[in-house]
PDB file of N, CA and C in Angstrom:
ATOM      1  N   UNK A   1     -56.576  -8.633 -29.306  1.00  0.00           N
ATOM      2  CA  UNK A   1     -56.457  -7.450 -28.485  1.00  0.00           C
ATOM      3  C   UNK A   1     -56.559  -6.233 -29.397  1.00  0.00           C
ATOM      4  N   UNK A   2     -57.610  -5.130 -29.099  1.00  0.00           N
ATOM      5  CA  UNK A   2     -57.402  -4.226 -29.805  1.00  0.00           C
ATOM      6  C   UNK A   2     -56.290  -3.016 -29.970  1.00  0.00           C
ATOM      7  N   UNK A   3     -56.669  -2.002 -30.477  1.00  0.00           N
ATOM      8  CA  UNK A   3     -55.378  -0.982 -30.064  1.00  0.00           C
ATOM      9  C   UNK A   3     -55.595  -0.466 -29.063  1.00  0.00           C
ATOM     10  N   UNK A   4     -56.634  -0.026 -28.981  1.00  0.00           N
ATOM     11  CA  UNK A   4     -56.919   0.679 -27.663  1.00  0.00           C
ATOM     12  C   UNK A   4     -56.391  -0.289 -25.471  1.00  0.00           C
ATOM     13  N   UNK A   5     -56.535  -1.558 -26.440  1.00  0.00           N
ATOM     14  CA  UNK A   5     -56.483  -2.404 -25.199  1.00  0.00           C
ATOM     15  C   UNK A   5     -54.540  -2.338 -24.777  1.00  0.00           C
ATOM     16  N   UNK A   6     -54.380  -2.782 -26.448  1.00  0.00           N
ATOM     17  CA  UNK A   6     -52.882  -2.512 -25.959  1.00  0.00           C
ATOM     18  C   UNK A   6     -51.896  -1.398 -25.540  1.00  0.00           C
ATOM     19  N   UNK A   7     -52.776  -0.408 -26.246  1.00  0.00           N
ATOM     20  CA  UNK A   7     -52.168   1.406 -25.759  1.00  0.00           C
ATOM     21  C   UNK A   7     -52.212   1.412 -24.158  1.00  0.00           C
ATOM     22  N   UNK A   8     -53.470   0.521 -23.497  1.00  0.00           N
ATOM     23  CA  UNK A   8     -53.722   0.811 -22.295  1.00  0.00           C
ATOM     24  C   UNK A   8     -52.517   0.051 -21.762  1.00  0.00           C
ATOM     25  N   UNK A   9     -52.397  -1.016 -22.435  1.00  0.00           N
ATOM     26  CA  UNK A   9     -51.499  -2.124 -21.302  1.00  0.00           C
ATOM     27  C   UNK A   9     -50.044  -0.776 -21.604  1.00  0.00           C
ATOM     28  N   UNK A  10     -49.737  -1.071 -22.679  1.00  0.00           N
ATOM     29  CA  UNK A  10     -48.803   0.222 -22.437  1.00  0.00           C
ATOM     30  C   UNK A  10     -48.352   0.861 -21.499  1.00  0.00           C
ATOM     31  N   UNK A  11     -49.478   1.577 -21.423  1.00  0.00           N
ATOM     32  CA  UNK A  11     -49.460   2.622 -20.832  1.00  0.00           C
ATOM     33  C   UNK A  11     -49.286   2.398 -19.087  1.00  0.00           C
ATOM     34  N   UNK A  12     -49.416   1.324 -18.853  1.00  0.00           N
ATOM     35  CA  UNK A  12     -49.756   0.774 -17.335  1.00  0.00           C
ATOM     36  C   UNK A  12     -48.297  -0.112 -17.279  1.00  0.00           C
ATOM     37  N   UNK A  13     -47.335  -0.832 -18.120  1.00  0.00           N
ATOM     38  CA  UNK A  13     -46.403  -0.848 -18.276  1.00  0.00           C
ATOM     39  C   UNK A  13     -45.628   0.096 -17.743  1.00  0.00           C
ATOM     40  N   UNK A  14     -45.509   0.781 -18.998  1.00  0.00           N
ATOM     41  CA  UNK A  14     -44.647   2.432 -18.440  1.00  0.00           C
ATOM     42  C   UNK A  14     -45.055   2.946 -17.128  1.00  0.00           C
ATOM     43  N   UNK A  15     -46.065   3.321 -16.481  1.00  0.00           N
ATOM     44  CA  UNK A  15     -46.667   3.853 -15.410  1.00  0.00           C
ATOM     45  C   UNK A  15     -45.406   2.919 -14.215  1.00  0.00           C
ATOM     46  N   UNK A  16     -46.035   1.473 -14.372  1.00  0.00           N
ATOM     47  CA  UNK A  16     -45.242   0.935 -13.317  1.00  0.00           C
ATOM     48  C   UNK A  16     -43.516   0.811 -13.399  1.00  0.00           C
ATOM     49  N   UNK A  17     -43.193   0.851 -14.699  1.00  0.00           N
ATOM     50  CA  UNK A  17     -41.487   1.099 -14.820  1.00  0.00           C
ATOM     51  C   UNK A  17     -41.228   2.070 -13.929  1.00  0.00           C
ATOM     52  N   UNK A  18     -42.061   3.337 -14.267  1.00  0.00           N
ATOM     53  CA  UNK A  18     -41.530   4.633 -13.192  1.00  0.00           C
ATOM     54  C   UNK A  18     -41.715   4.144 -11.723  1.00  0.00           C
ATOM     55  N   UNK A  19     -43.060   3.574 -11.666  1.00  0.00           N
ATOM     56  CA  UNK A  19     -42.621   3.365 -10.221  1.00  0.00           C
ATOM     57  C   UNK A  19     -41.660   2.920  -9.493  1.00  0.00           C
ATOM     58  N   UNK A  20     -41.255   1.648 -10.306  1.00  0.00           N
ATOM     59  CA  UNK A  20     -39.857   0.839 -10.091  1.00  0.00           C
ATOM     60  C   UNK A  20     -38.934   1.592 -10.013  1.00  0.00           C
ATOM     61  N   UNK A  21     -38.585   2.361 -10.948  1.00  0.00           N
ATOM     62  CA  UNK A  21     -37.492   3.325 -11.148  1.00  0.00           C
ATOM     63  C   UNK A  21     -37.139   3.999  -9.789  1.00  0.00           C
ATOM     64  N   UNK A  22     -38.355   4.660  -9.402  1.00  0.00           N
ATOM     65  CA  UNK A  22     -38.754   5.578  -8.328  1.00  0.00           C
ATOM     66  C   UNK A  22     -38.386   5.092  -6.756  1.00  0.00           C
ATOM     67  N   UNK A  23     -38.782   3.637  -7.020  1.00  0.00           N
ATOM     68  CA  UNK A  23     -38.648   2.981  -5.766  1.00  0.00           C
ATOM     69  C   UNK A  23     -36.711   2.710  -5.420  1.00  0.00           C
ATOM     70  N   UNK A  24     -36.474   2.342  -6.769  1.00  0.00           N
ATOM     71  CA  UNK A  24     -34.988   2.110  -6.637  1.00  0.00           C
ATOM     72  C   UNK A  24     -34.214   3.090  -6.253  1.00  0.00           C
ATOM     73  N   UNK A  25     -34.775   4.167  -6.903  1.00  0.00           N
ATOM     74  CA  UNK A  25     -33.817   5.556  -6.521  1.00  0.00           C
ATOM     75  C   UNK A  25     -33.699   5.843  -4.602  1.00  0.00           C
ATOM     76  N   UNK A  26     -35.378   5.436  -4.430  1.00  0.00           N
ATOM     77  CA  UNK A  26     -35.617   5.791  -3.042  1.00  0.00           C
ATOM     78  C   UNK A  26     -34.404   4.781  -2.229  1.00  0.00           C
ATOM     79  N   UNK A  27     -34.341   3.203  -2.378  1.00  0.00           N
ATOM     80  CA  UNK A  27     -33.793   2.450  -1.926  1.00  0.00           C
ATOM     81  C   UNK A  27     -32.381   2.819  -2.024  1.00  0.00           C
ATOM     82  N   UNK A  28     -31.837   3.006  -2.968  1.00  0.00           N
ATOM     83  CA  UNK A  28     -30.237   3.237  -3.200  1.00  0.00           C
ATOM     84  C   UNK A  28     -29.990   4.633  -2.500  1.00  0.00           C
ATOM     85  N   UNK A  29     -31.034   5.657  -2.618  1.00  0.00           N
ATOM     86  CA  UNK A  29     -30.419   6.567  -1.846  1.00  0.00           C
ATOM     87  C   UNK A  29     -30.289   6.588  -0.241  1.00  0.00           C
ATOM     88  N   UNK A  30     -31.305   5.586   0.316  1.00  0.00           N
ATOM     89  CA  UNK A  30     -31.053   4.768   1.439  1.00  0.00           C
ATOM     90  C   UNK A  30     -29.986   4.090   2.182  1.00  0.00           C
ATOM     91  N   UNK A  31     -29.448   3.297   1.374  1.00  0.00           N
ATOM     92  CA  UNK A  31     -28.464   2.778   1.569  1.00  0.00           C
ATOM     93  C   UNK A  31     -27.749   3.338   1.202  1.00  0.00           C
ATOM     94  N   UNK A  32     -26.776   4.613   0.645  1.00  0.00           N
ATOM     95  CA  UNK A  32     -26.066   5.154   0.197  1.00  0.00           C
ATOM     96  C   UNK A  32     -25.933   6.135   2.158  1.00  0.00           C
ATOM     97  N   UNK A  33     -26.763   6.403   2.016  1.00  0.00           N
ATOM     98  CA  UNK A  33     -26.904   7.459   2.934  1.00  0.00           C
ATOM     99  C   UNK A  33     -26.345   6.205   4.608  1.00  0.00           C
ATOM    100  N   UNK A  34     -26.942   5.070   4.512  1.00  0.00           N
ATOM    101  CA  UNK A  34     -26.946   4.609   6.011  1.00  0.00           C
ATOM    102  C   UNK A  34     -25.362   4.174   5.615  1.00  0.00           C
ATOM    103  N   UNK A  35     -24.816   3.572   4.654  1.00  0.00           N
ATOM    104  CA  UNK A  35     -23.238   3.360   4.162  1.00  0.00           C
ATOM    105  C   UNK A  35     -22.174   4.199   4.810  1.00  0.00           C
ATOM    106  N   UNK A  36     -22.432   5.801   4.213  1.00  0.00           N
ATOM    107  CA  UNK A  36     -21.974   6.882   4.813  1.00  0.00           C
ATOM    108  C   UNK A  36     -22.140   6.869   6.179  1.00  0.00           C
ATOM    109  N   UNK A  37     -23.081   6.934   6.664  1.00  0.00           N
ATOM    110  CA  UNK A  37     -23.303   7.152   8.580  1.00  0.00           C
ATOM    111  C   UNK A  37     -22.280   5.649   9.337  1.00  0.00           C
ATOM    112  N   UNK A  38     -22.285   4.356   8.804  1.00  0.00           N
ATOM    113  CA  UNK A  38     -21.301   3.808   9.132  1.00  0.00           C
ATOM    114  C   UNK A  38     -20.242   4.030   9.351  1.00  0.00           C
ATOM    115  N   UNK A  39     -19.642   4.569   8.175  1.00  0.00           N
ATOM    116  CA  UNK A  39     -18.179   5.207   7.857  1.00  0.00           C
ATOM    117  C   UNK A  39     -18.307   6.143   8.967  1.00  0.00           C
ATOM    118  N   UNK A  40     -18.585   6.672   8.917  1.00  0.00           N
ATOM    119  CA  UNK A  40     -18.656   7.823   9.712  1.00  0.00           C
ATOM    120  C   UNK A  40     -18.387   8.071  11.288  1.00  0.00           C
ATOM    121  N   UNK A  41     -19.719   6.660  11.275  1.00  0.00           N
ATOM    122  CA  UNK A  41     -19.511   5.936  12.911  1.00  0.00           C
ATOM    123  C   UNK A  41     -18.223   5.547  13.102  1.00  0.00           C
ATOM    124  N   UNK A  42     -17.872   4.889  12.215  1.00  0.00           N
ATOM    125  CA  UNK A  42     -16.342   3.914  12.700  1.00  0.00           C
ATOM    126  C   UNK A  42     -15.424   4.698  12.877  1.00  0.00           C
ATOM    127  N   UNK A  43     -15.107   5.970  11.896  1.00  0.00           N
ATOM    128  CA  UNK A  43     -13.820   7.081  11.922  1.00  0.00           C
ATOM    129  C   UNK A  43     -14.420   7.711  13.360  1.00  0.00           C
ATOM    130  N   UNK A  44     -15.686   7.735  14.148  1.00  0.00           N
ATOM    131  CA  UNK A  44     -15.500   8.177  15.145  1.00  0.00           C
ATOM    132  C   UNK A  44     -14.946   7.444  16.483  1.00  0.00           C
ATOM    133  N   UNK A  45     -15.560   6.031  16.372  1.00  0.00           N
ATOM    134  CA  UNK A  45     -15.471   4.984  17.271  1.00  0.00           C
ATOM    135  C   UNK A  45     -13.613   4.828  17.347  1.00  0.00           C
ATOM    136  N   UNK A  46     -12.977   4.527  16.565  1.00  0.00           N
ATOM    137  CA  UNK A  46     -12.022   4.214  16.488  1.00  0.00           C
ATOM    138  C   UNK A  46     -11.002   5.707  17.014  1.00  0.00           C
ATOM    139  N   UNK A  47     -11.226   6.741  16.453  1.00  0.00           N
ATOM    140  CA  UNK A  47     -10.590   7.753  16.746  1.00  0.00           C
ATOM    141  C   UNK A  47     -10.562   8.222  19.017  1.00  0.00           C
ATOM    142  N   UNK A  48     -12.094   8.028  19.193  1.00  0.00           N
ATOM    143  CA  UNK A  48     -12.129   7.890  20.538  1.00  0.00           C
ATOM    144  C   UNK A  48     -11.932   6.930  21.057  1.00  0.00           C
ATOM    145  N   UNK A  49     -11.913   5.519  20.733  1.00  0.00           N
ATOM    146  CA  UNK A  49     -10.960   4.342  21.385  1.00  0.00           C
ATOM    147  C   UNK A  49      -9.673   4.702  21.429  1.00  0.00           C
ATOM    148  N   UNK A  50      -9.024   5.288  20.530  1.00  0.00           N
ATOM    149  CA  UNK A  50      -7.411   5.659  20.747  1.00  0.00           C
ATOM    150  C   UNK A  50      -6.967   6.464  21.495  1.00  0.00           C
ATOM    151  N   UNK A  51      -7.749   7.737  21.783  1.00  0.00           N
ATOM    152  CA  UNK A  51      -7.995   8.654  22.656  1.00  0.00           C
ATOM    153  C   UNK A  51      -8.329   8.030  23.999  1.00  0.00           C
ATOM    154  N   UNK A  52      -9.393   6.909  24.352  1.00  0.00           N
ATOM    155  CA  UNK A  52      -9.414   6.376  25.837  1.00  0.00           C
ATOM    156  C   UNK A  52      -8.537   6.199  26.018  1.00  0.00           C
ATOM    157  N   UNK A  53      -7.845   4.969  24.810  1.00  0.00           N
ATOM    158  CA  UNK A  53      -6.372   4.028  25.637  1.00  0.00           C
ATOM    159  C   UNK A  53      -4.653   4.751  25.300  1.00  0.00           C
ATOM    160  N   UNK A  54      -5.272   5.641  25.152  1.00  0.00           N
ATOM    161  CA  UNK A  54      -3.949   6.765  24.883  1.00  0.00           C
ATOM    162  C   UNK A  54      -2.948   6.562  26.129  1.00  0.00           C
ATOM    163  N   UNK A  55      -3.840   6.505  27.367  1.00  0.00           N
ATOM    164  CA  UNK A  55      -3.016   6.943  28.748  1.00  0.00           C
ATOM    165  C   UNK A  55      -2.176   5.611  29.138  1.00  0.00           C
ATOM    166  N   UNK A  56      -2.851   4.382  28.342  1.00  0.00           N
ATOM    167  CA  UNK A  56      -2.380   3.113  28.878  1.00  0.00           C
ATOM    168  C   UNK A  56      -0.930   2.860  28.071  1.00  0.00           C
ATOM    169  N   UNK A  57      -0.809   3.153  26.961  1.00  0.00           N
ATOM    170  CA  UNK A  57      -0.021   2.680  26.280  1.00  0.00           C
ATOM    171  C   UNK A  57       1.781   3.847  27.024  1.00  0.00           C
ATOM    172  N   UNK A  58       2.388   3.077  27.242  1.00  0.00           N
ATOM    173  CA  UNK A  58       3.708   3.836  27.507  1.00  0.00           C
ATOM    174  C   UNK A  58       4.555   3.667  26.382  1.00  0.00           C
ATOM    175  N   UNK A  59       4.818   3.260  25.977  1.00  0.00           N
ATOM    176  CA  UNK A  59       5.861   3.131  24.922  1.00  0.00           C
ATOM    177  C   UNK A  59       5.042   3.780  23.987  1.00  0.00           C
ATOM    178  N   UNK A  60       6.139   4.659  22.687  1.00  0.00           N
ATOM    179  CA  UNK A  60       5.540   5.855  22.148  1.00  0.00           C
ATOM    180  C   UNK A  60       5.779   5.091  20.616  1.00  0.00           C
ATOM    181  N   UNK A  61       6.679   3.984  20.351  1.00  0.00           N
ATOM    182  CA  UNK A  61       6.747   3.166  19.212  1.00  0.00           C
ATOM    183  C   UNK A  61       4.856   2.743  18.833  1.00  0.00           C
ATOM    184  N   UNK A  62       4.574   2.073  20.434  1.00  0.00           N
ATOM    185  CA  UNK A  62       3.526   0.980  20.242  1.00  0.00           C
ATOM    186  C   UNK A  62       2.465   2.002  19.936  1.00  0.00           C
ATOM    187  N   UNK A  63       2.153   2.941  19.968  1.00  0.00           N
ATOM    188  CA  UNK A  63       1.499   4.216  20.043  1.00  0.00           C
ATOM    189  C   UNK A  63       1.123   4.644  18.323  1.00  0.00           C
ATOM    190  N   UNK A  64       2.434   4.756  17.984  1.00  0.00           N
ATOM    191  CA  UNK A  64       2.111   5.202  16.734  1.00  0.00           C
ATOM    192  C   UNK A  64       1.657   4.173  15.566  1.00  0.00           C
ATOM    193  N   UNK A  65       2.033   3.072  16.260  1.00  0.00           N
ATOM    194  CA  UNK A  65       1.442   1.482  15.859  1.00  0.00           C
ATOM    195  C   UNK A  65       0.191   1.608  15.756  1.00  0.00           C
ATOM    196  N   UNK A  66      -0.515   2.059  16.954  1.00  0.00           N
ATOM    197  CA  UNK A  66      -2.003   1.703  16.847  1.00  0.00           C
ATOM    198  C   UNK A  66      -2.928   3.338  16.025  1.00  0.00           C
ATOM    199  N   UNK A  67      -1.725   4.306  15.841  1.00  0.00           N
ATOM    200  CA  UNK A  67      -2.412   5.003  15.520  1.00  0.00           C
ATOM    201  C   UNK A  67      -2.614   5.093  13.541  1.00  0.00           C
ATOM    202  N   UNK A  68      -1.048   4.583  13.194  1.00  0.00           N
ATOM    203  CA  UNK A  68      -1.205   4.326  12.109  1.00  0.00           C
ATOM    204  C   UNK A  68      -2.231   2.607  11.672  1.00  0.00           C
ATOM    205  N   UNK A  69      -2.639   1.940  12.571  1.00  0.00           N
ATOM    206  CA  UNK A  69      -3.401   0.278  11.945  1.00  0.00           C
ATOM    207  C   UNK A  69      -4.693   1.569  12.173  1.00  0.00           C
ATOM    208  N   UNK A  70      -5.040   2.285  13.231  1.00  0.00           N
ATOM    209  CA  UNK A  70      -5.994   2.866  13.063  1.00  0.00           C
ATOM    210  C   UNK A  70      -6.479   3.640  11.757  1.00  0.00           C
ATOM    211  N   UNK A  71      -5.540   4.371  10.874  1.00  0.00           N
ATOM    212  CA  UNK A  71      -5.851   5.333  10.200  1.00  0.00           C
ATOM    213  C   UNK A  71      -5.919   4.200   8.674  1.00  0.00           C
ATOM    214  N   UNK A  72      -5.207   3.207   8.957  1.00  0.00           N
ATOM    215  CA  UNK A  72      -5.221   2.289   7.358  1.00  0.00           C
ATOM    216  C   UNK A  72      -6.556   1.268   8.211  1.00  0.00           C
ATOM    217  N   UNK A  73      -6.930   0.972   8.949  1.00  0.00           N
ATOM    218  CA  UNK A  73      -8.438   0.621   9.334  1.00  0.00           C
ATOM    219  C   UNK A  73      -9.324   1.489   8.554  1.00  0.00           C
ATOM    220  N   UNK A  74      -9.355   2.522   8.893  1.00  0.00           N
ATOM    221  CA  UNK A  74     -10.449   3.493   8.544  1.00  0.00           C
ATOM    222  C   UNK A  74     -10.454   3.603   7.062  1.00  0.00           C
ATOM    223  N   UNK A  75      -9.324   3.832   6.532  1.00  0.00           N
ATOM    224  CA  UNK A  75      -8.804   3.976   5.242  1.00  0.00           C
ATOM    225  C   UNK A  75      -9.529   3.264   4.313  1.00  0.00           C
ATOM    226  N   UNK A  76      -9.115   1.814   4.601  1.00  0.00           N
ATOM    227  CA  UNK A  76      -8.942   1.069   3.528  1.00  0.00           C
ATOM    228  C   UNK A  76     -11.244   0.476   3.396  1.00  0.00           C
ATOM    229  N   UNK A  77     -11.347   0.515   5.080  1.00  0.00           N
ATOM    230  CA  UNK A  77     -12.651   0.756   5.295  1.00  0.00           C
ATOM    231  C   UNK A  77     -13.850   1.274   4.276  1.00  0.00           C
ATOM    232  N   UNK A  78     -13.171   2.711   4.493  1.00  0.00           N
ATOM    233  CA  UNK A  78     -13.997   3.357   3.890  1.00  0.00           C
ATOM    234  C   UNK A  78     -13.658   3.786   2.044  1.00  0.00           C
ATOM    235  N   UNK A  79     -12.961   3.373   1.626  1.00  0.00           N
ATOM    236  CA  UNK A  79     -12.286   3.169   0.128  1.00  0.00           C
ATOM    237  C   UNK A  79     -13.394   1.714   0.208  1.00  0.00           C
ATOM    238  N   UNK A  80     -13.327   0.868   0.209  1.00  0.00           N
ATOM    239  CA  UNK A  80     -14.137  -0.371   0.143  1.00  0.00           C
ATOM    240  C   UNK A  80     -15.588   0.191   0.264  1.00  0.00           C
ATOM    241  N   UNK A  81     -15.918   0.448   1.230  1.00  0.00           N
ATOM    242  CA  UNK A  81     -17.547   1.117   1.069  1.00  0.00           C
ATOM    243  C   UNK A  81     -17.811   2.569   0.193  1.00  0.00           C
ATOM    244  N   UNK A  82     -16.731   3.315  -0.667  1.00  0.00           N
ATOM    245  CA  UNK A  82     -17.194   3.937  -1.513  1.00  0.00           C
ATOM    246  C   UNK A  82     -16.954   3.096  -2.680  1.00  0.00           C
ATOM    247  N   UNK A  83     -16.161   2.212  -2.943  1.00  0.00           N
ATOM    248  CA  UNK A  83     -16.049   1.318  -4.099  1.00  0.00           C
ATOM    249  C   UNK A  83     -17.708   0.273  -4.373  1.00  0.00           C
ATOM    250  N   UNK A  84     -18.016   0.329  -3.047  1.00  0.00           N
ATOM    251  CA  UNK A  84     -19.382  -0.955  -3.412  1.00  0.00           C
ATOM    252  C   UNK A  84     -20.565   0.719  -3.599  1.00  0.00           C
ATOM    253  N   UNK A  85     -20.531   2.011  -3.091  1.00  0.00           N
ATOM    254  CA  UNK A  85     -21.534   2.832  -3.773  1.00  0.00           C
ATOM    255  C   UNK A  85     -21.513   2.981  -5.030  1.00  0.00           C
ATOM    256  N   UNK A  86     -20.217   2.993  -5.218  1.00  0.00           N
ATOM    257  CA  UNK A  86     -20.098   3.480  -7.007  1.00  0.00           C
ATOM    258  C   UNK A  86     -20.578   2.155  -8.103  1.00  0.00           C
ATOM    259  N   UNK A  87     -20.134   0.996  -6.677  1.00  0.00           N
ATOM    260  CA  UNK A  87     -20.869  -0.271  -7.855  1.00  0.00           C
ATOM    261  C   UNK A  87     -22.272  -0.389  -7.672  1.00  0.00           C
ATOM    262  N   UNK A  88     -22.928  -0.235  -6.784  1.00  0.00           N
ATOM    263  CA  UNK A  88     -24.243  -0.128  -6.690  1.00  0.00           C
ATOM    264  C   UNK A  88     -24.998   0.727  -7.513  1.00  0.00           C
ATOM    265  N   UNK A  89     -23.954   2.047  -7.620  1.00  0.00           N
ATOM    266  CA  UNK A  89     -24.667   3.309  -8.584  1.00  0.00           C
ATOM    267  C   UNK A  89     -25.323   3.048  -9.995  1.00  0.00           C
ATOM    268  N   UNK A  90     -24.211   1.881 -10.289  1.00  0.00           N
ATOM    269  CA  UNK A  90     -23.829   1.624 -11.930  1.00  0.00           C
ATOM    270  C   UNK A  90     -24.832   0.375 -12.315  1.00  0.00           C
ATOM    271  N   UNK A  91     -25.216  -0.589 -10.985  1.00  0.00           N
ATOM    272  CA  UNK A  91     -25.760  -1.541 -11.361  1.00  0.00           C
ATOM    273  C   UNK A  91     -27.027  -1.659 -10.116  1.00  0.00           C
ATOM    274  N   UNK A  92     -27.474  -0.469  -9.836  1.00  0.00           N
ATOM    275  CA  UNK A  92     -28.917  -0.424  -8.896  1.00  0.00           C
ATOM    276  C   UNK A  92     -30.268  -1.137  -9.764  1.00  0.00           C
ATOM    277  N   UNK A  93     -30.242  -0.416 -11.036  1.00  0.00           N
ATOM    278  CA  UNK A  93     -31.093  -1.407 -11.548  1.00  0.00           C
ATOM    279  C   UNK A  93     -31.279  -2.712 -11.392  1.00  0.00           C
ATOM    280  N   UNK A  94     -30.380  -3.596 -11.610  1.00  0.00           N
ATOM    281  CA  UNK A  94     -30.560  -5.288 -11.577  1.00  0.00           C
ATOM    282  C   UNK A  94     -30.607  -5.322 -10.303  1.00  0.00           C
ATOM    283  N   UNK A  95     -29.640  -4.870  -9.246  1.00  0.00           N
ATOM    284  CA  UNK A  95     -29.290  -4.958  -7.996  1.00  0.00           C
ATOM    285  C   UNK A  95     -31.042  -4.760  -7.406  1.00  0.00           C
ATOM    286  N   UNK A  96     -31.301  -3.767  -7.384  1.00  0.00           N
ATOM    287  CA  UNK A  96     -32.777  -3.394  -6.550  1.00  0.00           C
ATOM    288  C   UNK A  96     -33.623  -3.868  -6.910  1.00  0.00           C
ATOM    289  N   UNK A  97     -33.949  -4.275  -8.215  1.00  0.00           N
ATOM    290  CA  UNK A  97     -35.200  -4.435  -8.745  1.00  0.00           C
ATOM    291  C   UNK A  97     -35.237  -6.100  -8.802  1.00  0.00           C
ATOM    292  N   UNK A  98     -34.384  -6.594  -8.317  1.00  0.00           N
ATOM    293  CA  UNK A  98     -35.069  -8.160  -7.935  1.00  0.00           C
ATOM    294  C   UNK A  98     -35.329  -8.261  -6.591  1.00  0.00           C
ATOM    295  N   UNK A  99     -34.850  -7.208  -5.788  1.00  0.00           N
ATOM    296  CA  UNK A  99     -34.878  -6.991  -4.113  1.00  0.00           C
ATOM    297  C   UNK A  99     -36.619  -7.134  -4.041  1.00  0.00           C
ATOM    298  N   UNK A 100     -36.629  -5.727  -4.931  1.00  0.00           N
ATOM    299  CA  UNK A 100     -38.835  -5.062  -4.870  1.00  0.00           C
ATOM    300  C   UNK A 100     -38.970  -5.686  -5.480  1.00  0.00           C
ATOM    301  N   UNK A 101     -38.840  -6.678  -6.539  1.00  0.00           N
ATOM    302  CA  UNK A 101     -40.101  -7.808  -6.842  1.00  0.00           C
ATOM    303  C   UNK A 101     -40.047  -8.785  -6.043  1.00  0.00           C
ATOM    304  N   UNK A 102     -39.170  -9.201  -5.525  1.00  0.00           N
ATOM    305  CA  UNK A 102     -39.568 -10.455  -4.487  1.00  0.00           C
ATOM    306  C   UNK A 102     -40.183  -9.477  -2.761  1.00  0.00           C
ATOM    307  N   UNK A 103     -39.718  -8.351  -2.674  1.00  0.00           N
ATOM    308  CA  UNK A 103     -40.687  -7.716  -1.667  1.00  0.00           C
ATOM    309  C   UNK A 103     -41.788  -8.092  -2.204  1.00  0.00           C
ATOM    310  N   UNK A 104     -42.174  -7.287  -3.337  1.00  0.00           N
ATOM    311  CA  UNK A 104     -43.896  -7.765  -3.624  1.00  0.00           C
ATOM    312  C   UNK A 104     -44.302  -8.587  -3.861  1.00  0.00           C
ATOM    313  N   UNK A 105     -43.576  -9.542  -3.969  1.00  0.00           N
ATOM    314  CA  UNK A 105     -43.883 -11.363  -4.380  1.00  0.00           C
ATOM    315  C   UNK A 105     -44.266 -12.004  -2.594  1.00  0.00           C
ATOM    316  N   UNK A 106     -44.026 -11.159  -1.855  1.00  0.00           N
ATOM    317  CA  UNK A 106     -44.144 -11.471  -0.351  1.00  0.00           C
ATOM    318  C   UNK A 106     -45.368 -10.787   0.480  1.00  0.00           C
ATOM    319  N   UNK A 107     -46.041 -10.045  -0.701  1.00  0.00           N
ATOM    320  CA  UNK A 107     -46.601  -9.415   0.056  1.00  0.00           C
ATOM    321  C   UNK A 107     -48.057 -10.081   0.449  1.00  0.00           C
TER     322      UNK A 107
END
């Protein structure tokens, strides 16, 4: 192989790292983003379920029961799904980039 042949492979190397790179960023910021809109969903879902069945519940003990399992629901919820962004953040590389090569191994 000459130099010139291998400067090229090089160079087409690097070219496609960025792409990879590029693609991962796109993917993680994807899922970062639909993660959040979950959370998001649920602190709403749950907050207006308590609000429907507000009128049913008479006893004001059982009440604050469901309002505190509600708030350590959400809590502990969404502490768990920022704990798996921050691990995803740290390890998107390995994480994504066997995802897009077997995408393109499918294609």
């Amino acid at each position: 192989m000459s130099f010139e042949a291998a400067s090229n492979h090089t160079q087409t190397a690097a070219a496609d790292n960025q792409r990879l790179l590029g693609r991962i960023e796109s993917t993680f910021s994807r899922d970062r983003i639909t993660a959040i809109g979950f959370v998001l969903a649920l602190w709403f879902v749950i907050f207006f379920v308590l609000l429907g069945v507000h009128s049913y519940i008479d006893n004001r003990a059982a009440e604050l029961v469901c309002w505190v399992a509600a708030f350590l629901l959400v809590l502990f919820n969404s502490t768990s799904i920022t704990a798996m962004i921050r691990h995803y953040s740290r390890d998107k590389y390995h994480i994504y980039s066997v995802d897009i090569r077997h995408q393109d191994a499918g294609r």
